[in-house]
Protein backbone atom coordinates (compact mmCIF):
# COMPACT_ATOMS: atom_id res chain seq x y z
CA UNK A 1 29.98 -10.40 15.05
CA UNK A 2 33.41 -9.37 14.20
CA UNK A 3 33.75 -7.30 10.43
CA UNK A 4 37.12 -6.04 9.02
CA UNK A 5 35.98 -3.04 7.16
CA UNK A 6 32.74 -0.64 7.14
CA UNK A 7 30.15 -1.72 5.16
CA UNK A 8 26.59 0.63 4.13
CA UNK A 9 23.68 -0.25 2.29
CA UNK A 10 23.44 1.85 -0.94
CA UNK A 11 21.42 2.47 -3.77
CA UNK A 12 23.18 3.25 -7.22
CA UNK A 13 21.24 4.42 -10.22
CA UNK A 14 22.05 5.04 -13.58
CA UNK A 15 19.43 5.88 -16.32
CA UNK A 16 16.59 4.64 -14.82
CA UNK A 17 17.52 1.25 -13.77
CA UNK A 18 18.81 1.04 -9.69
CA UNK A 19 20.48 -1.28 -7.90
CA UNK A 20 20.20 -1.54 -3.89
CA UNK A 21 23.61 -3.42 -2.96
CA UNK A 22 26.50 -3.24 0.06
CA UNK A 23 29.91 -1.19 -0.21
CA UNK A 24 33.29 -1.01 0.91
CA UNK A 25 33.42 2.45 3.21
CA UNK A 26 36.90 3.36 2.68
CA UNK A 27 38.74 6.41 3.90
CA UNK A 28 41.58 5.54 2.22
CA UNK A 29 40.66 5.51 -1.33
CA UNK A 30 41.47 9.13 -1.86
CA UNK A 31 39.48 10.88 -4.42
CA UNK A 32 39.26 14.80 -6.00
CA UNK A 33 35.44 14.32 -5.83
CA UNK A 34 32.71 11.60 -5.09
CA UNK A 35 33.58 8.30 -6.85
CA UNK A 36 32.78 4.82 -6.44
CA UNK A 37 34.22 1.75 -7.60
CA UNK A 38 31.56 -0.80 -9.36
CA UNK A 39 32.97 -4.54 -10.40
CA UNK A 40 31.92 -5.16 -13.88
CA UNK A 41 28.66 -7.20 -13.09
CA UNK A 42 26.98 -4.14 -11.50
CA UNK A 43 27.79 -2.62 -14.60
CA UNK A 44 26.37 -4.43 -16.96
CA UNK A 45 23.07 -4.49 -14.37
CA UNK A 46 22.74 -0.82 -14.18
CA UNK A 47 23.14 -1.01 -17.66
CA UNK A 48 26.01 0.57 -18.29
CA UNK A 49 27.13 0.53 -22.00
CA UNK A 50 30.75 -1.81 -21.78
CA UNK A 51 31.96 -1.09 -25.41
CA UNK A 52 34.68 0.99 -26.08
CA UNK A 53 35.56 2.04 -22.15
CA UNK A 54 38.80 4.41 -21.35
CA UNK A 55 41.07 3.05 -18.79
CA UNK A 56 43.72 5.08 -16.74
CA UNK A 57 45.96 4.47 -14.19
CA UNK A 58 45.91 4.75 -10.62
CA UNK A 59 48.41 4.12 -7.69
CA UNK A 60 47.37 2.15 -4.78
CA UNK A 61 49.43 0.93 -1.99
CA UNK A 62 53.04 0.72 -3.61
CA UNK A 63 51.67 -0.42 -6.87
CA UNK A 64 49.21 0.67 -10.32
CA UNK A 65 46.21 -0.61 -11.41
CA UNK A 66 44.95 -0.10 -14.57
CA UNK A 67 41.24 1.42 -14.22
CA UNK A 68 38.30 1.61 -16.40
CA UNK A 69 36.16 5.32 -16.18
CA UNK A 70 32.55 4.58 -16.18
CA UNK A 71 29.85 7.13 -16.79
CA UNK A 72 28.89 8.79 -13.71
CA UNK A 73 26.01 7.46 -11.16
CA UNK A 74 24.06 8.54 -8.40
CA UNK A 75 24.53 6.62 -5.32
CA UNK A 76 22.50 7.19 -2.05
CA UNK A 77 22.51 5.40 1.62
CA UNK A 78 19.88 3.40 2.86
CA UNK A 79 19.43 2.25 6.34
CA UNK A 80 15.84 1.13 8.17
CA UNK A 81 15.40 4.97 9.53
CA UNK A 82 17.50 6.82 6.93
CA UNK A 83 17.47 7.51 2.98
CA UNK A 84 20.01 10.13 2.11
CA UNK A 85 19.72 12.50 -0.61
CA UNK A 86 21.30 11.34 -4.56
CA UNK A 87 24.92 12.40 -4.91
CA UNK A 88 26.36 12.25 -8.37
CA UNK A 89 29.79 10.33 -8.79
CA UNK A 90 32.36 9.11 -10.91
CA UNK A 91 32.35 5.61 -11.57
CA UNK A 92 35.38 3.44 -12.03
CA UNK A 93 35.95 -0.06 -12.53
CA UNK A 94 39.11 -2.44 -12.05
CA UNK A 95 39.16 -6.02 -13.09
CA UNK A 96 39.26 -8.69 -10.50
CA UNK A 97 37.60 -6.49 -7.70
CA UNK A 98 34.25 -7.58 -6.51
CA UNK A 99 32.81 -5.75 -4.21
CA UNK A 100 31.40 -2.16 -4.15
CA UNK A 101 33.84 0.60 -2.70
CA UNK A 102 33.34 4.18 -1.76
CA UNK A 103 36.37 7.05 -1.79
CA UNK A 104 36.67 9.17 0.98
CA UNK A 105 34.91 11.93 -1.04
CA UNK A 106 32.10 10.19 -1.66
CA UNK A 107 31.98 8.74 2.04
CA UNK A 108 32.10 12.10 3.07
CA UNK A 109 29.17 13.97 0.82
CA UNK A 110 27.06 10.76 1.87
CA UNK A 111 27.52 11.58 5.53
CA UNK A 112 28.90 8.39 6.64
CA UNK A 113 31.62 8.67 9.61
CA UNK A 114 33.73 5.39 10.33
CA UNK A 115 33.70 5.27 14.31
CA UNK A 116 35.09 1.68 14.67
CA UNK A 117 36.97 0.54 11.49
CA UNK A 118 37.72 -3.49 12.93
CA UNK A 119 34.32 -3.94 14.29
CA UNK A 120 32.10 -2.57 11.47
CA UNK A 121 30.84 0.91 13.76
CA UNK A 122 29.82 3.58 11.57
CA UNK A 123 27.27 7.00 11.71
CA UNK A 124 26.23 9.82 9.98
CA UNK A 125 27.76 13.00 10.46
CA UNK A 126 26.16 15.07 13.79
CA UNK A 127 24.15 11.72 15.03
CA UNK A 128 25.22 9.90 18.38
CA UNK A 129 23.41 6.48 16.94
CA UNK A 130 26.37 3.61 16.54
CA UNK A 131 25.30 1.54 13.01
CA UNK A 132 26.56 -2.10 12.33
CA UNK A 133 28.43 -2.88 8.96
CA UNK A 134 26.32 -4.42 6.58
CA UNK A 135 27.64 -7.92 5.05
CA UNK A 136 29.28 -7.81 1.94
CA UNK A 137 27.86 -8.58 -1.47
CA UNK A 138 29.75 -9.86 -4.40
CA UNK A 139 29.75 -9.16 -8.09
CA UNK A 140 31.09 -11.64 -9.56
């Protein structure tokens, strides 16, 4: 089975409601510290409080997207032999984007290394094991 990015399993939590869902694993979302991008409908079912949200701009790829900042939440990885500890992010948001995505930051506190980008091959930092990508979940 051929994939075109790296996909994990993850938890996310905010409050006390969690959410176990796929994400984007991507090395070139640069980031200052953890942060995640959630599409609007995991939002709303973590929760998350919609009204009155602060947007800001990024630059991606020869363009800006308007972003909105989300409180933070704690997002961990879970495979069938492997939970990894909570780490605390910043969440962000931008219309029209449906799947979960991870910055580099965040890929890297989690312990994920991207072996094979094109076929899906990832593994946590120090193990020899080659993982499979997940398959991709939609918030739509």
């Amino acid at each position: 089975m051929s994939f075109l990015v790296v996909r994990v399993n993850i938890e996310t939590k905010y409050g006390d409601r969690l959410v176990r869902t796929s994400a984007i694993v991507n090395s070139g979302y640069e980031a200052e510290e953890p942060e995640i991008h959630i599409p609007i409908r995991l939002a709303e079912e973590l929760g998350i409080d919609l009204k009155g949200l602060l947007s800001d701009r990024y630059r991606v790829v020869g363009a800006e997207v308007s972003v909105y900042r989300l409180p933070k939440v704690d997002v961990r990885v879970v495979t069938e032999d492997v939970i990894t500890e909570w780490v605390s992010c910043v969440a962000v948001s931008v219309s029209g984007e449906y799947e979960v995505i991870i910055s580099d930051s965040l890929m890297e506190a989690l312990g994920i290394v991207i072996k094979r980008a094109k076929t899906g091959i990832w593994s946590f930092i120090g193990e020899d094991r080659e993982r499979t990508s997940s398959k991709p979940q939609y918030w739509v």
